[in-house]
Protein backbone atom coordinates (compact mmCIF):
# COMPACT_ATOMS: atom_id res chain seq x y z
CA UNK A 1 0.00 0.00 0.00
CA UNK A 2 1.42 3.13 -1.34
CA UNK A 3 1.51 6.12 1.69
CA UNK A 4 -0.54 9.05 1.13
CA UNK A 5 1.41 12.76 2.01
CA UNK A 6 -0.30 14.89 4.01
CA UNK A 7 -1.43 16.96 1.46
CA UNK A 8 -3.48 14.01 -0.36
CA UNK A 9 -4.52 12.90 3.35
CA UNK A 10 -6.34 16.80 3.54
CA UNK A 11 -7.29 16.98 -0.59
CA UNK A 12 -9.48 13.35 0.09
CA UNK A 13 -11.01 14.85 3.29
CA UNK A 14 -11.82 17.94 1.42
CA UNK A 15 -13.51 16.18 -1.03
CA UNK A 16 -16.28 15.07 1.28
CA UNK A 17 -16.98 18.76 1.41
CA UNK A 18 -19.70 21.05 -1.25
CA UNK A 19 -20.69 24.63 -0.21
CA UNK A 20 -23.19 26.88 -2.62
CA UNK A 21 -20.65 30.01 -1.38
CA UNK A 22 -17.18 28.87 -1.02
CA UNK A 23 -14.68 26.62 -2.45
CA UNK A 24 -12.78 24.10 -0.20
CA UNK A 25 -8.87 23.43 -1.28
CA UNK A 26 -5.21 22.45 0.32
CA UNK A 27 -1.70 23.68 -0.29
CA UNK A 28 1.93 22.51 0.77
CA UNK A 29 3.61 25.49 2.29
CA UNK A 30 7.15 25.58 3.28
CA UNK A 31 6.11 26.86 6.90
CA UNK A 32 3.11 24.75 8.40
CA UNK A 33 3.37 22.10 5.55
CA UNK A 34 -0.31 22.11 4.63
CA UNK A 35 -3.03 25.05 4.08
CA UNK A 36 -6.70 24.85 4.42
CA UNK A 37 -7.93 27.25 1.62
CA UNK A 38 -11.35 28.89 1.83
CA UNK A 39 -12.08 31.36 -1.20
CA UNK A 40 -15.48 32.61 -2.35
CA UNK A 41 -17.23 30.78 -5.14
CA UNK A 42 -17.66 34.34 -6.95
CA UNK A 43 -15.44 37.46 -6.98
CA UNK A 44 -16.23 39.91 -4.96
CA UNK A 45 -13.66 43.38 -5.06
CA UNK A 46 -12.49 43.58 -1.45
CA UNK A 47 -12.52 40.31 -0.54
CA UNK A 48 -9.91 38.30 0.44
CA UNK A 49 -9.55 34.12 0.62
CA UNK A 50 -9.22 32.93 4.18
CA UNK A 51 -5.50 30.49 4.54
CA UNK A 52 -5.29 28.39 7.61
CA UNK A 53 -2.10 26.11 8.87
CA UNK A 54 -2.78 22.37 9.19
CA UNK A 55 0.00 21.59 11.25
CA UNK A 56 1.53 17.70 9.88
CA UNK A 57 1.14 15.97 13.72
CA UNK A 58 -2.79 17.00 13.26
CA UNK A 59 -2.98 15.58 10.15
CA UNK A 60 -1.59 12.47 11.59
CA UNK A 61 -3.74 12.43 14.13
CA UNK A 62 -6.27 8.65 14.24
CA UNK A 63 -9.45 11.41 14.84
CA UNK A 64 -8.20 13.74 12.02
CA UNK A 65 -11.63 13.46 10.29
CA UNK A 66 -13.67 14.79 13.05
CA UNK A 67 -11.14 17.00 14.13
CA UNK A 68 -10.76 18.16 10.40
CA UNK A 69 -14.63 18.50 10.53
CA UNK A 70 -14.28 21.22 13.69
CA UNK A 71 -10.80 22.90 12.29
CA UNK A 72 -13.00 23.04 8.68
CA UNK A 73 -16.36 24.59 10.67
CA UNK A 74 -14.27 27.14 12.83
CA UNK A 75 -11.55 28.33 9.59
CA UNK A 76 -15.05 29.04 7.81
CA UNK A 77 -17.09 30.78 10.56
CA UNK A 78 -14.10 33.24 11.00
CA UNK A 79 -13.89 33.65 7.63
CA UNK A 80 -17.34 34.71 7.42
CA UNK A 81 -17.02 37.38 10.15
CA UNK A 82 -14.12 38.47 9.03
CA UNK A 83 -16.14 39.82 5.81
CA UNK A 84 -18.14 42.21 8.11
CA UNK A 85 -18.09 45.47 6.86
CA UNK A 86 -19.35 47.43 9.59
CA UNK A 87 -20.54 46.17 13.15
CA UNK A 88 -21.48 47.94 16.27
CA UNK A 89 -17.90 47.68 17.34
CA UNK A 90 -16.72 49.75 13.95
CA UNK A 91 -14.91 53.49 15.19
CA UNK A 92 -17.27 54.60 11.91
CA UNK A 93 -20.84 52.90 13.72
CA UNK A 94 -23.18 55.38 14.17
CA UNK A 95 -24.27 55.33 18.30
């Protein structure tokens, strides 16, 4: 049985994944060794894609698909609030 890098480990877990709004992917990077990439579906000027270390002992891990699952849910929930615009705590919010 051939072994499967990290980055194919994350790619096949990523693959169990479909969002209407963003698009799921993985990258090797020299400094955490694999990236969780979250990027909106359509372009929108302003917005940025959301990149988030998958450190290799994680990966590794025997519960890396339901941690995966939790890592996946939190990258994409602070993604999403990140995109805010304006909220009450904004120095521009009108009192």
């Amino acid at each position: 049985m051939q072994a499967v890098s990290p980055l194919e480990k994350v790619e096949r877990e990523l693959r169990r994944y479909e969002h209407p709004l963003v698009d799921f992917s993985a990258r090797e990077t020299p400094e955490s060794g694999v990236e969780l990439v979250i990027a909106l579906k359509i372009d929108v000027p302003g917005v940025h894609t959301y990149y988030a270390p998958l450190h290799p002992r994680d990966i590794e891990q025997s519960q890396f698909t339901w941690n995966f699952q939790r890592y996946l849910y939190d990258c994409l929930h602070d993604y999403l609030v990140e995109l805010f615009t304006r909220t009450p705590q904004s120095r521009d919010a009108a009192s």
